[in-house]
N, C-alpha and C. Protein backbone atom coordinates (compact mmCIF):
# COMPACT_ATOMS: atom_id res chain seq x y z
N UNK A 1 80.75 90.71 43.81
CA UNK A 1 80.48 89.96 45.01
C UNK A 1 79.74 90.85 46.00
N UNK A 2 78.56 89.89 47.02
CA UNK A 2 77.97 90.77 47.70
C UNK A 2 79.00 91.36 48.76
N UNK A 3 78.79 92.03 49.88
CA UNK A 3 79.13 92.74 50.68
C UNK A 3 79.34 92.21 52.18
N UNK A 4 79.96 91.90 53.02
CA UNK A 4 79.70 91.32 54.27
C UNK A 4 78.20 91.39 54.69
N UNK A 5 78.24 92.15 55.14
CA UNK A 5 76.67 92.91 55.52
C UNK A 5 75.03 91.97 54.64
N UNK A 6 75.44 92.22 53.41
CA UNK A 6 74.27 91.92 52.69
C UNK A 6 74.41 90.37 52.62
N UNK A 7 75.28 89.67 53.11
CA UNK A 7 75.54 88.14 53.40
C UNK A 7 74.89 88.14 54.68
N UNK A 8 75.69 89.03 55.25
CA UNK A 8 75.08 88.47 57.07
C UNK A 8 73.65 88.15 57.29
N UNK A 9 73.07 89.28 56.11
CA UNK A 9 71.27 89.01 56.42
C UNK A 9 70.82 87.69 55.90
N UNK A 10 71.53 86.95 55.40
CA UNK A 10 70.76 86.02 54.88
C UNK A 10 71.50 84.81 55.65
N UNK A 11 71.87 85.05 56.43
CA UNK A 11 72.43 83.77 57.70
C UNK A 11 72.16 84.61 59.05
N UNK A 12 71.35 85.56 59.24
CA UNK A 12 70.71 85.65 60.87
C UNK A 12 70.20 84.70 61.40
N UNK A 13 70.17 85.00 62.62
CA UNK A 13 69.71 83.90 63.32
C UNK A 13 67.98 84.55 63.67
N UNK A 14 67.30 83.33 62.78
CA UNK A 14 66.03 83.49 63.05
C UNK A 14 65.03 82.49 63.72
N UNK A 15 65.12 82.91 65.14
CA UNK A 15 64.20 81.28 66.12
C UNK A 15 63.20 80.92 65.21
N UNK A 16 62.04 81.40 64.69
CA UNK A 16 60.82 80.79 64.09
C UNK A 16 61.32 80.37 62.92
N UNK A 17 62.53 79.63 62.08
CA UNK A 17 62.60 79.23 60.98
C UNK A 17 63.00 77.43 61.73
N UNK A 18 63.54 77.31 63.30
CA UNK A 18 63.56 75.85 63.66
C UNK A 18 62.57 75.16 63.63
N UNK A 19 61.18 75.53 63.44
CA UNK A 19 59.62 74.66 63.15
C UNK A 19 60.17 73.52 62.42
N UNK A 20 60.77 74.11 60.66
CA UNK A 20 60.67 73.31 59.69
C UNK A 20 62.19 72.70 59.53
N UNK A 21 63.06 73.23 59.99
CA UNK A 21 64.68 72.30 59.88
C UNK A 21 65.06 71.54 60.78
N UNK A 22 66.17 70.78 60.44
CA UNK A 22 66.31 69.32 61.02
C UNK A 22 67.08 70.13 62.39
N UNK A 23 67.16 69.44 63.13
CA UNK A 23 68.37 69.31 64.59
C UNK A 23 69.63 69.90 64.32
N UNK A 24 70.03 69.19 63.30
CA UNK A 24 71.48 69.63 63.08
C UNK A 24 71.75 71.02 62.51
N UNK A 25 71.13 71.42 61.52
CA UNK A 25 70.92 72.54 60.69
C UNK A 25 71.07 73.84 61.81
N UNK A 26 70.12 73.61 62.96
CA UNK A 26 69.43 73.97 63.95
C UNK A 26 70.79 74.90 64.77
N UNK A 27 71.17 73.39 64.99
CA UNK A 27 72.65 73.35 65.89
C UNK A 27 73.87 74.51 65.12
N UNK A 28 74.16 73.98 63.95
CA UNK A 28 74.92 75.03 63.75
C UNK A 28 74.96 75.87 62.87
N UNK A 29 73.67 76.51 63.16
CA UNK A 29 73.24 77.99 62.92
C UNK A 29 73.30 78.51 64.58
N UNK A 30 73.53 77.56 65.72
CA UNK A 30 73.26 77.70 67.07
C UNK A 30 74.71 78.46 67.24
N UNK A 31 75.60 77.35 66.89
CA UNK A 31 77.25 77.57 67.17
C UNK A 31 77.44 78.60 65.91
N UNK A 32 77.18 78.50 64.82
CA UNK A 32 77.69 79.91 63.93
C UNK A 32 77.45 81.39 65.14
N UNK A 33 76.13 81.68 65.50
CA UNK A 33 75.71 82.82 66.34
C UNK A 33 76.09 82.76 67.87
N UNK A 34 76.34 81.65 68.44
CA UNK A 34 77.16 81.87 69.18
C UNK A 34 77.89 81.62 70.25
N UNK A 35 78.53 80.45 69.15
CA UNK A 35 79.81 79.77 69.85
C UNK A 35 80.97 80.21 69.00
N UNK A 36 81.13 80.68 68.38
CA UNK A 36 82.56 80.90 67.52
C UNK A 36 82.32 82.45 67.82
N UNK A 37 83.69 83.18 67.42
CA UNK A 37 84.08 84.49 67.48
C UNK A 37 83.47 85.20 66.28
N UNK A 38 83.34 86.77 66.59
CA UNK A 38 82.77 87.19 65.23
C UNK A 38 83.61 87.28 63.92
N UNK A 39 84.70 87.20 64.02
CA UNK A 39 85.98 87.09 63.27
C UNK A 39 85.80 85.57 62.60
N UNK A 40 85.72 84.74 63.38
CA UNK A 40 85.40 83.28 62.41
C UNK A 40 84.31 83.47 61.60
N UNK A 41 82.78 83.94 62.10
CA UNK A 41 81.94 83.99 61.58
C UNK A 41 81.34 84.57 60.49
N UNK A 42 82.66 85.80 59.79
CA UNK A 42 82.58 86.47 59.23
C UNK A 42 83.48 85.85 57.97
N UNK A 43 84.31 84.74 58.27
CA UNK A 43 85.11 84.20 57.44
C UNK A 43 84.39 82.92 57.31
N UNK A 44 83.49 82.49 57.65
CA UNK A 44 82.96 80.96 56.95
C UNK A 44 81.78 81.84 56.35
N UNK A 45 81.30 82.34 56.68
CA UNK A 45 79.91 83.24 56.47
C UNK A 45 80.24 83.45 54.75
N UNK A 46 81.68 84.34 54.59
CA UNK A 46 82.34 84.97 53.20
C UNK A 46 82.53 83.80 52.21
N UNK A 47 82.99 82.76 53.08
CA UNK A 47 83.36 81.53 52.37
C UNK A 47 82.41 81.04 51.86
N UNK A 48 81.25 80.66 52.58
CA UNK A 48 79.67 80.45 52.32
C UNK A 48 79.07 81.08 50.75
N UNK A 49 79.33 82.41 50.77
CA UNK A 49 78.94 83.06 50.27
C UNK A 49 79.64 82.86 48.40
N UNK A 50 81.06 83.24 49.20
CA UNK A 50 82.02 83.20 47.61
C UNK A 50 82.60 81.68 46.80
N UNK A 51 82.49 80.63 47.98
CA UNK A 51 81.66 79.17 47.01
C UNK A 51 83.92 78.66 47.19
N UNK A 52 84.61 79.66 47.42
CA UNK A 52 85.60 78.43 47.27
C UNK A 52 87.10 79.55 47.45
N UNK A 53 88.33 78.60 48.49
CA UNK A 53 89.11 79.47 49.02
C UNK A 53 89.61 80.68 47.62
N UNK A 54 89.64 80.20 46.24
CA UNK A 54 90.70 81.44 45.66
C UNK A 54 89.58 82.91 45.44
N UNK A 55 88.47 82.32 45.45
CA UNK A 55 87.46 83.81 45.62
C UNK A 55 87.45 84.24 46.70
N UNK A 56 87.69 84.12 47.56
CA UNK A 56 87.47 84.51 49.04
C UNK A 56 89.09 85.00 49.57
N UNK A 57 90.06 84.44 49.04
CA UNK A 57 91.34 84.81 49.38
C UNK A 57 91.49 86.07 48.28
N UNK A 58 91.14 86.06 47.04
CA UNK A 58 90.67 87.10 46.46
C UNK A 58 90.14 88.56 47.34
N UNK A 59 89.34 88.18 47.50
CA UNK A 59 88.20 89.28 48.07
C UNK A 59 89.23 89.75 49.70
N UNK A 60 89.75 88.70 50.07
CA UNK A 60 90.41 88.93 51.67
C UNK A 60 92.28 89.93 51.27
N UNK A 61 92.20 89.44 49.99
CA UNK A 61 93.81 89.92 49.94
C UNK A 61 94.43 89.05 50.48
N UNK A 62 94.76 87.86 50.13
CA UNK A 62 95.22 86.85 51.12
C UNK A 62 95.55 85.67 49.76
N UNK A 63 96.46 84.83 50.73
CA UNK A 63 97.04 83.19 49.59
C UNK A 63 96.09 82.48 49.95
N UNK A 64 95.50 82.23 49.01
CA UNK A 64 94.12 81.07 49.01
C UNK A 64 94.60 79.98 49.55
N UNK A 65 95.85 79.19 50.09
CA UNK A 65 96.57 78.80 51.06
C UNK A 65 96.26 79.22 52.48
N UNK A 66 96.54 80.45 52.81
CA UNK A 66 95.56 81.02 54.04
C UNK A 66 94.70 81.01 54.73
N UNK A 67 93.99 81.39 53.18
CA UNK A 67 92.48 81.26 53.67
C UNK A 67 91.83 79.97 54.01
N UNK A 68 92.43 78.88 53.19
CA UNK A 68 92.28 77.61 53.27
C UNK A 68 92.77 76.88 54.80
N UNK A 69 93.51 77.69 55.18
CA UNK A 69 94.23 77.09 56.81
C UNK A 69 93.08 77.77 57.77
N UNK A 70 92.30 78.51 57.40
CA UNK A 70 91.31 78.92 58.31
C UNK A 70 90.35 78.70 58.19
N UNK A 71 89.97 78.56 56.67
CA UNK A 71 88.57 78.14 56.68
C UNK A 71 88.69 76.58 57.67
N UNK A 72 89.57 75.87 57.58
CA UNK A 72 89.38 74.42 58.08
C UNK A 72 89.77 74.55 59.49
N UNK A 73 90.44 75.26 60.27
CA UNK A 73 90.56 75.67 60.95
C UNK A 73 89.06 75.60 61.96
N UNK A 74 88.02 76.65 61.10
CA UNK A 74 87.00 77.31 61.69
C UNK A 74 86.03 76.18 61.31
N UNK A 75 86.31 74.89 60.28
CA UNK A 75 85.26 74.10 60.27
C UNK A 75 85.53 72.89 61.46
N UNK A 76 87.04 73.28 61.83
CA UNK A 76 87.03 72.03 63.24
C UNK A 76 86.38 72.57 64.51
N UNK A 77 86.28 73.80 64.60
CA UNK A 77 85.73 74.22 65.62
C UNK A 77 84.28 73.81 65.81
N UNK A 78 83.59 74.32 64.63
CA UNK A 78 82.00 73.90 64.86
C UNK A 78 81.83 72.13 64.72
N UNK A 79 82.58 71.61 64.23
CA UNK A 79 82.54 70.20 64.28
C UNK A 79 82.69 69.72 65.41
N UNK A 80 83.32 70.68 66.22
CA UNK A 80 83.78 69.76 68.05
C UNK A 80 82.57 70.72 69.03
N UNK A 81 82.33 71.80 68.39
CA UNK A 81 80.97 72.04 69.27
C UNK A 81 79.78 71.27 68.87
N UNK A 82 79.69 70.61 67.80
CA UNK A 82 78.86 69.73 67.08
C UNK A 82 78.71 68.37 68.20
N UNK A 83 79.72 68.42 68.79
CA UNK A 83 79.98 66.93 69.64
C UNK A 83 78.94 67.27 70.62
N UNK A 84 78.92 68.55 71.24
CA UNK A 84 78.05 68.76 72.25
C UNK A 84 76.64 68.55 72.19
N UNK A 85 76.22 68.20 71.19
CA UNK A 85 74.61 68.11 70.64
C UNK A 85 74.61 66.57 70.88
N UNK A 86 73.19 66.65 71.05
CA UNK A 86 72.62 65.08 71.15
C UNK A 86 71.46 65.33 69.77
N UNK A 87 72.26 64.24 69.16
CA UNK A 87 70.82 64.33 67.87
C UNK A 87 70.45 62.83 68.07
């Protein structure tokens, strides 16, 4: 599995890539960088990455139970900053 780090580069936040993606996409790549904590961002980011809670509770040392109470956790958050957008 990749590395925190070598994940993070491939979810920066890059202004000149909003030309070609939709609104929403837009939005929360907006709230990933920065509306949530770096601690969330580093755990949907991993999640992103490792495709499903028992790899990622794996990789965290953790009950894929856990990880699962946070990943959803951290997907209600961007869903209610999601409210704040007008699409």
């Amino acid at each position: 599995m990749r590395s925190y780090n070598d994940v993070r580069k491939d979810y920066l936040f890059d202004a000149s890539i909003f030309n070609d993606e939709p609104e929403r996409i837009r939005a929360v790549k907006d709230i990933l960088n920065n509306r949530i904590d770096d601690v969330d961002r580093i755990i949907i980011t991993l999640y992103a990455d490792c495709g499903s809670y028992r790899k990622l509770a794996t990789r965290m040392l953790m009950s894929h139970a856990t990880v699962r109470k946070m990943v959803l956790r951290i997907r209600e958050k961007i869903k209610k900053e999601l409210e704040n957008y007008d699409f």
